[in-house]
C-alpha atoms as a PDB file:
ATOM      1  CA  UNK A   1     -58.899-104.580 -91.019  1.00  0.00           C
ATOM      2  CA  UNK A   2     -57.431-103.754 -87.419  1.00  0.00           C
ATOM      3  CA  UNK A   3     -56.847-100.405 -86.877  1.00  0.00           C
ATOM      4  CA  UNK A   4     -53.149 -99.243 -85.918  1.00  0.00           C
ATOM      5  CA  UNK A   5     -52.747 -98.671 -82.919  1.00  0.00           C
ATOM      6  CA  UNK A   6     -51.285 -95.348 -81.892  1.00  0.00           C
ATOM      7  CA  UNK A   7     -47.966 -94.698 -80.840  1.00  0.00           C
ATOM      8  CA  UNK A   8     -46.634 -93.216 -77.847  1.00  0.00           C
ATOM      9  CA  UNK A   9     -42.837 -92.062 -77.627  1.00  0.00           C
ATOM     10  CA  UNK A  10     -41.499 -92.132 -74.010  1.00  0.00           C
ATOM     11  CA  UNK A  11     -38.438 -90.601 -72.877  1.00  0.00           C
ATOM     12  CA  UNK A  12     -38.204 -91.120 -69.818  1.00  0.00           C
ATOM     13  CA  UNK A  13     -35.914 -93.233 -67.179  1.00  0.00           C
ATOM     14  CA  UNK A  14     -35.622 -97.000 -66.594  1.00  0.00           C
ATOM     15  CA  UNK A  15     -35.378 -98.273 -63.080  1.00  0.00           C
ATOM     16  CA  UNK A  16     -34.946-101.836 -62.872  1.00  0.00           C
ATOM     17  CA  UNK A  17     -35.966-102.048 -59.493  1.00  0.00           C
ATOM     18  CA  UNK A  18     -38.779-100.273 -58.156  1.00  0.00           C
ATOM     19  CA  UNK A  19     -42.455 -99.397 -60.019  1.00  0.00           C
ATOM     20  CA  UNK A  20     -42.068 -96.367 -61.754  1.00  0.00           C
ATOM     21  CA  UNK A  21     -41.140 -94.318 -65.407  1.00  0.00           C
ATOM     22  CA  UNK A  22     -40.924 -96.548 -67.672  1.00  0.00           C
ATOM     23  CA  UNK A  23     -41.914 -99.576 -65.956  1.00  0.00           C
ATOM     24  CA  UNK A  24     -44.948 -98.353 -65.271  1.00  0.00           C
ATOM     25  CA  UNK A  25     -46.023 -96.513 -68.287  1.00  0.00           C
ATOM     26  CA  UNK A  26     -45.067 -99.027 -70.498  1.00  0.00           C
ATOM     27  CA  UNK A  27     -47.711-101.591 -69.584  1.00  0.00           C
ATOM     28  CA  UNK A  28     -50.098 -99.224 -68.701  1.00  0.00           C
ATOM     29  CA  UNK A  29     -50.213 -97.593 -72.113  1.00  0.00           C
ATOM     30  CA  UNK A  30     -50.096-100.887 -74.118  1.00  0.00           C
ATOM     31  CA  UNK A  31     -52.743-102.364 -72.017  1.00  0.00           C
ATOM     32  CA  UNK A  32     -55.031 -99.197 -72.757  1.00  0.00           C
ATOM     33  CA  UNK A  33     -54.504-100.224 -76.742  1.00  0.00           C
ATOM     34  CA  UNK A  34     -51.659 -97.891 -77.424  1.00  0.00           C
ATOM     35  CA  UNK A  35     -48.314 -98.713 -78.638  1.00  0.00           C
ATOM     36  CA  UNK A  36     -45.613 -97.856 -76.067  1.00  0.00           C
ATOM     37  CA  UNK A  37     -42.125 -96.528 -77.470  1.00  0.00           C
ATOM     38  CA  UNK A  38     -39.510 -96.404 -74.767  1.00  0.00           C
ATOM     39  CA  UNK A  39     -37.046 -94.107 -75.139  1.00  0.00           C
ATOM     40  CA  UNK A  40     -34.419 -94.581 -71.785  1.00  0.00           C
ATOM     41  CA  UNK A  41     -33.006 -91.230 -70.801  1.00  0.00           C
ATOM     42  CA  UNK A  42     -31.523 -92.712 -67.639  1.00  0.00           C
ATOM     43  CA  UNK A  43     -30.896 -96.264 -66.596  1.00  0.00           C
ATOM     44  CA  UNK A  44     -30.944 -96.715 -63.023  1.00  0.00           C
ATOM     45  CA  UNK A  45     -30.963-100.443 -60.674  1.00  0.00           C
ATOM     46  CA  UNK A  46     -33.372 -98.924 -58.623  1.00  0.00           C
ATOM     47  CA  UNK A  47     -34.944 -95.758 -58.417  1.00  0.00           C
ATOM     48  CA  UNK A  48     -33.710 -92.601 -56.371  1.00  0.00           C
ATOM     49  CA  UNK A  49     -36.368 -92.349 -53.532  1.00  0.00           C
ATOM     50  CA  UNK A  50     -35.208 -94.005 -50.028  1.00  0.00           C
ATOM     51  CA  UNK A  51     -32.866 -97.287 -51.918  1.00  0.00           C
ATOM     52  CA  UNK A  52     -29.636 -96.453 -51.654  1.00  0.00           C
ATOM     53  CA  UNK A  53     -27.219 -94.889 -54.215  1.00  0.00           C
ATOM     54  CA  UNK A  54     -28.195 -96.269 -57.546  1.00  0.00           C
ATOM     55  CA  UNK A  55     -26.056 -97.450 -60.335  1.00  0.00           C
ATOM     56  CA  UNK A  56     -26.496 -94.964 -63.109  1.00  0.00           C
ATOM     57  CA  UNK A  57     -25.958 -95.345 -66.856  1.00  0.00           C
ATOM     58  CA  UNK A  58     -26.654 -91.624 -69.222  1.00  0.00           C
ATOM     59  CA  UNK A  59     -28.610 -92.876 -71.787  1.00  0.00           C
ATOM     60  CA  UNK A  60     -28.318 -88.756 -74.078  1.00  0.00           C
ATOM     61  CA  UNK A  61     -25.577 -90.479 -77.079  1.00  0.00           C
ATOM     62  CA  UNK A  62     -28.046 -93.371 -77.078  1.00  0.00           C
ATOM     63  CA  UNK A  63     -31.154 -91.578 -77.406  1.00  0.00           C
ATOM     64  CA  UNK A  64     -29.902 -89.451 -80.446  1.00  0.00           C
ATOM     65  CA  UNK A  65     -29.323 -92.407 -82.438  1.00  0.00           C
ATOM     66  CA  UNK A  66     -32.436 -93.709 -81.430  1.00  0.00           C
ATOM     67  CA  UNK A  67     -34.224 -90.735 -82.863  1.00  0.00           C
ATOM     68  CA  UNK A  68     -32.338 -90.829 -86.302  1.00  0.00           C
ATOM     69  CA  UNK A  69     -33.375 -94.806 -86.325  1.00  0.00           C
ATOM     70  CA  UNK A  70     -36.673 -94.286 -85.756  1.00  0.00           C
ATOM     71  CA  UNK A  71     -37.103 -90.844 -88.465  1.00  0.00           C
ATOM     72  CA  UNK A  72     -35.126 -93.273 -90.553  1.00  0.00           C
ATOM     73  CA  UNK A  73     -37.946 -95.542 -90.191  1.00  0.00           C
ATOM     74  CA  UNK A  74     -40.575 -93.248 -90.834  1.00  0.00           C
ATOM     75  CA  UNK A  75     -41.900 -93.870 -87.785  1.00  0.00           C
ATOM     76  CA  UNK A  76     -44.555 -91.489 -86.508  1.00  0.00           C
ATOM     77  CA  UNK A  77     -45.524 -90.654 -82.995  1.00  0.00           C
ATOM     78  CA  UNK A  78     -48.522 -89.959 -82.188  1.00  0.00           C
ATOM     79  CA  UNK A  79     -47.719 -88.681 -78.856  1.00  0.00           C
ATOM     80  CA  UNK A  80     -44.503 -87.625 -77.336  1.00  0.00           C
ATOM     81  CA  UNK A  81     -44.072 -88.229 -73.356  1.00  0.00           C
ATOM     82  CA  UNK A  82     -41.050 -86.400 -71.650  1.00  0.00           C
ATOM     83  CA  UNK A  83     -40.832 -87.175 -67.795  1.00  0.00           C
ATOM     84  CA  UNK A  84     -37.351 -87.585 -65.821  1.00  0.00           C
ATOM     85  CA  UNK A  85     -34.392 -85.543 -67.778  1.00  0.00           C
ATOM     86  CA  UNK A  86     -32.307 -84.151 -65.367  1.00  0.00           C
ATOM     87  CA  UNK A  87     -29.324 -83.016 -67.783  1.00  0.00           C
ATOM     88  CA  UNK A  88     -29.017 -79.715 -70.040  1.00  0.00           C
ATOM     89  CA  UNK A  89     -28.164 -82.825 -72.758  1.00  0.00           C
ATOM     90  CA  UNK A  90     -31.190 -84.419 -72.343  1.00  0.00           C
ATOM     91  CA  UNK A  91     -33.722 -81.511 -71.806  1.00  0.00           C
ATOM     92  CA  UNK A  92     -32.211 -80.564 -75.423  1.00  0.00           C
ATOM     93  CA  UNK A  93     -32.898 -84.628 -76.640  1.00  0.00           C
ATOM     94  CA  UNK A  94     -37.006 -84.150 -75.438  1.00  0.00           C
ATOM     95  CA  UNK A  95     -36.344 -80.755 -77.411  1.00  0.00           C
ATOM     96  CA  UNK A  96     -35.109 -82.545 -80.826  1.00  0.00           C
ATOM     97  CA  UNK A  97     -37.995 -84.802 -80.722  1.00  0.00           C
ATOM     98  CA  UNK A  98     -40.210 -82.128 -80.128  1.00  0.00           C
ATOM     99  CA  UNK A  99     -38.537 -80.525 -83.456  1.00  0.00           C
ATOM    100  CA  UNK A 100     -38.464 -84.377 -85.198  1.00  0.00           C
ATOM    101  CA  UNK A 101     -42.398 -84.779 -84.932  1.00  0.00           C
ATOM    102  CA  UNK A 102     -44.386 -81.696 -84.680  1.00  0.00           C
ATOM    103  CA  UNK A 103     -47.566 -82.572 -85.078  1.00  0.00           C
ATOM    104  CA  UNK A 104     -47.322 -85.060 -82.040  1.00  0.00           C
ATOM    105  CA  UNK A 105     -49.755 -84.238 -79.451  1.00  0.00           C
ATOM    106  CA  UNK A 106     -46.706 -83.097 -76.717  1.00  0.00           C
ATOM    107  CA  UNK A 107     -46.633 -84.243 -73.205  1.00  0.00           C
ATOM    108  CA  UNK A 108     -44.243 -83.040 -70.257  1.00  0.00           C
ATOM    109  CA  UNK A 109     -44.328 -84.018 -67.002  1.00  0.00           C
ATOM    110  CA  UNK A 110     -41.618 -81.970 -65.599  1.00  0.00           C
ATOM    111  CA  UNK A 111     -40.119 -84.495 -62.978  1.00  0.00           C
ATOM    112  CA  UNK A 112     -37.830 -81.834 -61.080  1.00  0.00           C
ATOM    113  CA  UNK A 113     -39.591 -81.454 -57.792  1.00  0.00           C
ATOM    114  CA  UNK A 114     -41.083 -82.684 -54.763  1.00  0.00           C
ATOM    115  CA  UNK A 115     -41.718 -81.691 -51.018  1.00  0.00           C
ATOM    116  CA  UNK A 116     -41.468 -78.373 -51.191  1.00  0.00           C
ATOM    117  CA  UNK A 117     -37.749 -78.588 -53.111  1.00  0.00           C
ATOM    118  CA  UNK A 118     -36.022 -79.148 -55.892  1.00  0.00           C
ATOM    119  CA  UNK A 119     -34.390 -82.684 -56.827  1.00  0.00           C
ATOM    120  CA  UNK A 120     -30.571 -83.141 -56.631  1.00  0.00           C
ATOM    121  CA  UNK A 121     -28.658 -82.503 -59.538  1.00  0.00           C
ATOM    122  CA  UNK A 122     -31.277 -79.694 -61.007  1.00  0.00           C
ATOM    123  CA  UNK A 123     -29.225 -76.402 -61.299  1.00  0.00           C
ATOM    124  CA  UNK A 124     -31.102 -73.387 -62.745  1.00  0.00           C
ATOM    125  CA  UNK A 125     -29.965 -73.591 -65.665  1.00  0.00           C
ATOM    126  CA  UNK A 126     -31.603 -77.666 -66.066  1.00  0.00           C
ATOM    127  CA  UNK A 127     -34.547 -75.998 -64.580  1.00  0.00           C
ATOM    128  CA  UNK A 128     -35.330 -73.134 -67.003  1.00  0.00           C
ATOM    129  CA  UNK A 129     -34.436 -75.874 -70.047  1.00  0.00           C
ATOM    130  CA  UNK A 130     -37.612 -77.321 -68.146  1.00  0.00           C
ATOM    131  CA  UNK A 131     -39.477 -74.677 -68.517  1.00  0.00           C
ATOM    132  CA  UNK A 132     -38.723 -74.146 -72.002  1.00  0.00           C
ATOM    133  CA  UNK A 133     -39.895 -77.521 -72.524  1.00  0.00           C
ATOM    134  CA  UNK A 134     -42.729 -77.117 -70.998  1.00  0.00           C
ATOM    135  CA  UNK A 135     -43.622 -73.742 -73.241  1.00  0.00           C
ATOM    136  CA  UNK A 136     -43.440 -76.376 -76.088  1.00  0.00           C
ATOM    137  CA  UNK A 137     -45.904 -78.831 -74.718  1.00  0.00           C
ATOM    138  CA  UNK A 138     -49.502 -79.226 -75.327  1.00  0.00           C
ATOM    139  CA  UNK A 139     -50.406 -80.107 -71.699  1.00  0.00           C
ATOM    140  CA  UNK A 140     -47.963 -80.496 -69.003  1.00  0.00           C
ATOM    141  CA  UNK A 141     -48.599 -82.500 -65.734  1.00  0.00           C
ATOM    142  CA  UNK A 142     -46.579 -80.993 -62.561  1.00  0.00           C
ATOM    143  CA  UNK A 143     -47.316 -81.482 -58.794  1.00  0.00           C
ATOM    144  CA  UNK A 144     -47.705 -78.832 -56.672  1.00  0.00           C
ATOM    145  CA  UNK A 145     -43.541 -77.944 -55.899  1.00  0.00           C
ATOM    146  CA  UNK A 146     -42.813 -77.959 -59.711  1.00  0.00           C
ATOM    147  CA  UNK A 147     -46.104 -75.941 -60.211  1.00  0.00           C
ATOM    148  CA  UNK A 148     -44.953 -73.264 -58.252  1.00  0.00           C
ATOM    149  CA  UNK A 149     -41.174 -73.717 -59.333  1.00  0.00           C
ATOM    150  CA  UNK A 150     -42.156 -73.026 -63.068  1.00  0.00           C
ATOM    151  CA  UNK A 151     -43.767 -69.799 -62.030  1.00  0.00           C
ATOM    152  CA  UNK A 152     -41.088 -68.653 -60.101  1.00  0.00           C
ATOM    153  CA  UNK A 153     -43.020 -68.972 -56.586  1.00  0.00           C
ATOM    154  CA  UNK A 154     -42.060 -69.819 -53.070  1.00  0.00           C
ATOM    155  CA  UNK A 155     -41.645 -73.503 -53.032  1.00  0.00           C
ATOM    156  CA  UNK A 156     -42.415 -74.207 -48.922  1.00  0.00           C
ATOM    157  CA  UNK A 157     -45.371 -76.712 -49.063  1.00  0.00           C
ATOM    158  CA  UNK A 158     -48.767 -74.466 -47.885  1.00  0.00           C
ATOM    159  CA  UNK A 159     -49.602 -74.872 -43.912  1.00  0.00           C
ATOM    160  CA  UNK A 160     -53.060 -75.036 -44.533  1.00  0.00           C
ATOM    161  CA  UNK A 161     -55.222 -77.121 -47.097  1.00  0.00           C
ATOM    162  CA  UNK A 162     -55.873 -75.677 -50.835  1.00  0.00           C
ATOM    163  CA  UNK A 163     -59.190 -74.747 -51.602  1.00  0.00           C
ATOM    164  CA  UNK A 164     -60.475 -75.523 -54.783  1.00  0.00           C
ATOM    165  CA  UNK A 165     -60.506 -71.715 -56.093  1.00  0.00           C
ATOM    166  CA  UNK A 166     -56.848 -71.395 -54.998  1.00  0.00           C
ATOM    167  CA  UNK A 167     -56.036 -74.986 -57.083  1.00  0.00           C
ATOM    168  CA  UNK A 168     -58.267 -73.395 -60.063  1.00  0.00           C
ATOM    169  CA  UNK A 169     -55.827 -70.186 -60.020  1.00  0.00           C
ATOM    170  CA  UNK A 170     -52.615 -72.016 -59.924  1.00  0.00           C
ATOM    171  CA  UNK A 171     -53.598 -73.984 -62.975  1.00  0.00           C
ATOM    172  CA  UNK A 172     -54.783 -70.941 -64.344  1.00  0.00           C
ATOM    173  CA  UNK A 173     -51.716 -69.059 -64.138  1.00  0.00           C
ATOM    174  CA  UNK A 174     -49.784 -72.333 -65.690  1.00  0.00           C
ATOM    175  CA  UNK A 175     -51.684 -71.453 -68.894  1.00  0.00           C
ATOM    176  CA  UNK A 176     -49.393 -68.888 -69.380  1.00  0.00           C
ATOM    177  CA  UNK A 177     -46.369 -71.566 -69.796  1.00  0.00           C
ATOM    178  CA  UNK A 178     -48.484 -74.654 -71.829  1.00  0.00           C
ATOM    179  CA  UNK A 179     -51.573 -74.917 -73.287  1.00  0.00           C
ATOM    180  CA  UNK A 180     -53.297 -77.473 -70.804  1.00  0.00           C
ATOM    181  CA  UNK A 181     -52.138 -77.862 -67.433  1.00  0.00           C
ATOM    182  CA  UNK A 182     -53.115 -80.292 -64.897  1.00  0.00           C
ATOM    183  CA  UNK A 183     -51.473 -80.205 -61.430  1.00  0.00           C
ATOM    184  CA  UNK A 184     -51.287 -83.101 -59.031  1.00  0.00           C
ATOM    185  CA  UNK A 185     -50.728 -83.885 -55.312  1.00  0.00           C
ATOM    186  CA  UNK A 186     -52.869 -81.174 -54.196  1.00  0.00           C
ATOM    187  CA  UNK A 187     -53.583 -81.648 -50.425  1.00  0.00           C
ATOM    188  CA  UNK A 188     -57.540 -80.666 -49.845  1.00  0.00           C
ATOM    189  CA  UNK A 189     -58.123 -81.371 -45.990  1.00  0.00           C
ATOM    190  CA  UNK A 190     -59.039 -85.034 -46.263  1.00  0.00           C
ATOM    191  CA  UNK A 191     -58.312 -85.143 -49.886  1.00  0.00           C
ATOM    192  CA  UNK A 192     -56.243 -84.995 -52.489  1.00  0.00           C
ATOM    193  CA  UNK A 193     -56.723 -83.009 -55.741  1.00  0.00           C
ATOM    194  CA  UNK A 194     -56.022 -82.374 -59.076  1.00  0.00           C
ATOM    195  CA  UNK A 195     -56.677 -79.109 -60.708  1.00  0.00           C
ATOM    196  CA  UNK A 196     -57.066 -78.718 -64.556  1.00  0.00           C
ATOM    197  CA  UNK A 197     -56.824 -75.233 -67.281  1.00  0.00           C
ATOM    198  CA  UNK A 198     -56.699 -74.910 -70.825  1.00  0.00           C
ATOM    199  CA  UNK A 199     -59.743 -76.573 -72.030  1.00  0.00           C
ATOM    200  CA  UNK A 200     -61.929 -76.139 -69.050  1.00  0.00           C
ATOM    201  CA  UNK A 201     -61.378 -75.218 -65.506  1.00  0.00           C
ATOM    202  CA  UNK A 202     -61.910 -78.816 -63.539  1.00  0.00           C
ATOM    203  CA  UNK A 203     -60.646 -79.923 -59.715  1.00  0.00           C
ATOM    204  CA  UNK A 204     -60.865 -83.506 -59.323  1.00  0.00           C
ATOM    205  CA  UNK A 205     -60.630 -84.759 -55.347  1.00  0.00           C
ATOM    206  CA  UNK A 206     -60.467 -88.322 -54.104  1.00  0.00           C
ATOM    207  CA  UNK A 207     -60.313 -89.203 -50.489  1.00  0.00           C
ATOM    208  CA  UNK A 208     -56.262 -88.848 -49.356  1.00  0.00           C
ATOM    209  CA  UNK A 209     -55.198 -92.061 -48.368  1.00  0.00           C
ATOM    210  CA  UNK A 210     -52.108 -91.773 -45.919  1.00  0.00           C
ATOM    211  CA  UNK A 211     -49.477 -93.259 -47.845  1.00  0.00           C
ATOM    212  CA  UNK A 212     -46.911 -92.541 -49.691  1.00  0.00           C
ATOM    213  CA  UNK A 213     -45.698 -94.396 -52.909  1.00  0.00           C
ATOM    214  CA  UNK A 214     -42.930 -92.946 -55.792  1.00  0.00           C
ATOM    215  CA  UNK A 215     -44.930 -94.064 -59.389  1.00  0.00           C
ATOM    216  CA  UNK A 216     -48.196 -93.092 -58.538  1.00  0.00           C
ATOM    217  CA  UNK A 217     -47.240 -89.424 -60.642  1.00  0.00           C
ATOM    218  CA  UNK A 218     -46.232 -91.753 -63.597  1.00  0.00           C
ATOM    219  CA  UNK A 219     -49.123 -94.523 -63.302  1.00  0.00           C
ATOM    220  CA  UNK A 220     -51.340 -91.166 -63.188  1.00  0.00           C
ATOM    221  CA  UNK A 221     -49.594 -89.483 -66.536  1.00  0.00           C
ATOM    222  CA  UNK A 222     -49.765 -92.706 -68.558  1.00  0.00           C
ATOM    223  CA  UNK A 223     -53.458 -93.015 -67.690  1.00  0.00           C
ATOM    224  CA  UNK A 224     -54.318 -89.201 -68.774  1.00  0.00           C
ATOM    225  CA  UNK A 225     -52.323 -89.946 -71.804  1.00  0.00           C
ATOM    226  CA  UNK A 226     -54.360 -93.197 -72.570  1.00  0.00           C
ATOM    227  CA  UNK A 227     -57.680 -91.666 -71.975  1.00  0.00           C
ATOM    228  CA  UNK A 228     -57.037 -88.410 -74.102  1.00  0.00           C
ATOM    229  CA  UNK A 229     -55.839 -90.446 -77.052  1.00  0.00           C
ATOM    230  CA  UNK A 230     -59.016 -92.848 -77.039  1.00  0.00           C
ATOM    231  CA  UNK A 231     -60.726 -89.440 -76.770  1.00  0.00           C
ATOM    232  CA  UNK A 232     -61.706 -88.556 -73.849  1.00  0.00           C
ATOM    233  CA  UNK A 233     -61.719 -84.949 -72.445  1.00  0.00           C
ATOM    234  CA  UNK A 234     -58.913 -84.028 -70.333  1.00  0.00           C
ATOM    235  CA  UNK A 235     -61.055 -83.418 -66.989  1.00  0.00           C
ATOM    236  CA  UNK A 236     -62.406 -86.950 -67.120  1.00  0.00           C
ATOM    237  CA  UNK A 237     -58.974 -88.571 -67.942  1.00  0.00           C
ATOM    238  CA  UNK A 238     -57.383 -86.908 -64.971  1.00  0.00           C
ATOM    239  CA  UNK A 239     -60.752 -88.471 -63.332  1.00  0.00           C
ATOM    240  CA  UNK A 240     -59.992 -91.596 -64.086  1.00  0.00           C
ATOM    241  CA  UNK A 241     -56.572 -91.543 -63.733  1.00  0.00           C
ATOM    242  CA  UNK A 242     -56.648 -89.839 -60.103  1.00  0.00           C
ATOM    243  CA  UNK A 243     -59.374 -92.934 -59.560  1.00  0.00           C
ATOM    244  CA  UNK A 244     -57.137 -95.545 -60.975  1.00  0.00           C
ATOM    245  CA  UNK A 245     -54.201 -94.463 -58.733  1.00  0.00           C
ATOM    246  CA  UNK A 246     -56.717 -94.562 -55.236  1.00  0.00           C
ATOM    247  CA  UNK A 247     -57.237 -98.002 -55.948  1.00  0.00           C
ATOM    248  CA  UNK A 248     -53.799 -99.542 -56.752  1.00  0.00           C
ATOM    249  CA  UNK A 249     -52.891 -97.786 -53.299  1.00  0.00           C
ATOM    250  CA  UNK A 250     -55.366 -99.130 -51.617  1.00  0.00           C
ATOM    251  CA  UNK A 251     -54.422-102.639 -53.323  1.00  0.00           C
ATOM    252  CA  UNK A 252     -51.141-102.892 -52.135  1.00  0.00           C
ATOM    253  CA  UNK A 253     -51.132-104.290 -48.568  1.00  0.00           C
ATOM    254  CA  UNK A 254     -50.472-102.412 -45.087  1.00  0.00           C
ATOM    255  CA  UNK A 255     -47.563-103.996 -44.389  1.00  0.00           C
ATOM    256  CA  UNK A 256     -45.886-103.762 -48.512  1.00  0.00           C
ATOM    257  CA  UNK A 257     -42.398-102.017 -48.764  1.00  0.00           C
ATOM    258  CA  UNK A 258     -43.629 -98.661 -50.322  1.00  0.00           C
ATOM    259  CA  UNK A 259     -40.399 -97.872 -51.554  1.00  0.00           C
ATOM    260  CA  UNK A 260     -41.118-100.492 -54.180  1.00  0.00           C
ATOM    261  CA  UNK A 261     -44.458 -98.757 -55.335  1.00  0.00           C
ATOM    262  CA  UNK A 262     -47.932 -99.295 -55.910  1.00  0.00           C
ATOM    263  CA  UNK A 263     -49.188-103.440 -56.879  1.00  0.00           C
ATOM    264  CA  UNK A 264     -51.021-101.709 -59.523  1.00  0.00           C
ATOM    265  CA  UNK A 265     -50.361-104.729 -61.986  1.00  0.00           C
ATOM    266  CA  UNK A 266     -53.550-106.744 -60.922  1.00  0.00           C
ATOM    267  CA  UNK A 267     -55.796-104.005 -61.758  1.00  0.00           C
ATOM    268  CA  UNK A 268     -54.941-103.969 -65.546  1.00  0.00           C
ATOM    269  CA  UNK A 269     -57.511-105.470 -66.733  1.00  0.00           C
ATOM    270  CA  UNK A 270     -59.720-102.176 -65.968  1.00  0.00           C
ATOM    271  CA  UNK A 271     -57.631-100.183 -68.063  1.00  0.00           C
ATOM    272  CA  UNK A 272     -58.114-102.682 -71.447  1.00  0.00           C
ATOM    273  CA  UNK A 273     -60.551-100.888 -73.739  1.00  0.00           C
ATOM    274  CA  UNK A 274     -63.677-103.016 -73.166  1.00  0.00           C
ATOM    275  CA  UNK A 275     -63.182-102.201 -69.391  1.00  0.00           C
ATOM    276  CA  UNK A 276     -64.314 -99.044 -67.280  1.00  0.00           C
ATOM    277  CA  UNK A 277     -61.931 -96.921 -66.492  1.00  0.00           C
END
């Protein structure tokens, strides 16, 4: 008899043009033998980075009485996988499903921050919600601006390339927010890092390839998630994940639009289970 597959919750946004949230995870995770629930905090006809002003549709009164269908249900998450809020309201809808499914291995990437500053719309008050969230999670995934803006820290991107003991530290002092931390986007000289805490201190580095793509932190969070729940350790799903991401990059041709993201669809195949990752 087949075995069910687990089942991944994902509140996040829906941009329908444009690779990233939700249509990215969602074929990612069901291609890696998961069962992908989307959950729409936002729906968006394109997404926010260099398009234009998108149309915008709040999705908070909808998700709600998604949640009571699916407890209705007695449907069961496995997993639970927050990214794009952006609302008090729907910080607090993450929160209730947080409260809905406890034992659900808990997931936040807190999408809040980039380039050395916050994202419109995110007053302090969206941001500490965040950060509660976060203090919920089992392992939270934030690149280096929303590292530093959970802990309070000066948010200017660093002159210099991060050695590995500095990337090390600032996972480290994550630990004191969420269990298991691991941050992205760190720039290493001619690479580009991830540091991990929680389990075990790990930096993974691939070589920084000089483009610049919105989806590639999503497309690396649904990978992590994948990998941990076919059991894997977390350093070698942010391994393959970090990998996975190099090569849809370099993939997509010189002369693609990048505003529409990485072609990361041919690839896949790798990700199936009787693939490598």
């Amino acid at each position: 008899m087949a075995t069910e597959p687990k089942k991944v919750l994902c509140i996040h946004d829906l941009s329908g043009a444009g690779r990233c949230s939700l249509s990215v995870i969602l074929p990612v995770l069901a291609v890696m033998g998961l069962q992908p629930i989307a959950l729409p905090t936002m729906l968006l006809s394109t997404h926010t980075g260099g398009l234009g002003q998108p149309a915008r549709l709040d999705c908070e009164a909808y998700g709600r009485a998604a949640l009571e269908h699916y407890r209705a249900l007695g449907l069961v998450p496995d997993c639970i996988y927050v990214g794009y809020l952006g609302t008090e309201a729907l910080v607090d809808l993450a929160a209730e499903a947080f409260r809905l499914w406890p034992e659900a291995v808990k997931v936040v990437d807190p999408v809040m921050a980039d380039g050395g500053k916050p994202y419109s719309g995110f007053t302090p008050a969206v941001i500490e919600k965040v950060r509660s969230l976060c203090a919920a999670a089992d392992l939270i995934l934030p690149n280096l601006t929303e590292a530093r803006l959970l802990l309070g820290q000066d948010l200017a991107l660093p002159a210099e390339p991060i050695t590995q003991e500095q990337a090390l530290d600032l996972a480290a002092q994550l630990t004191r927010i969420a269990g298991r931390v691991v941050v992205t986007g760190l720039p290493m000289g001619k690479f580009v890092g991830c540091a991990g805490a929680g389990d075990e201190p790990f930096v993974v580095r691939h070589l920084h390839i000089d483009r610049s793509f919105p989806g590639t932190g999503d497309l690396f969070g649904a990978i992590v998630i994948g990998s941990l729940l076919r059991g894997n350790v977390l350093s070698a799903a942010a391994d393959a994940a970090a990998g996975f991401v190099a090569q849809a990059i370099q993939h997509t041709p010189r002369d693609a639009d990048t505003r529409f993201g990485v072609w990361f669809e041919p690839l896949l195949p790798r990700l199936a289970p009787m693939g490598e990752l």
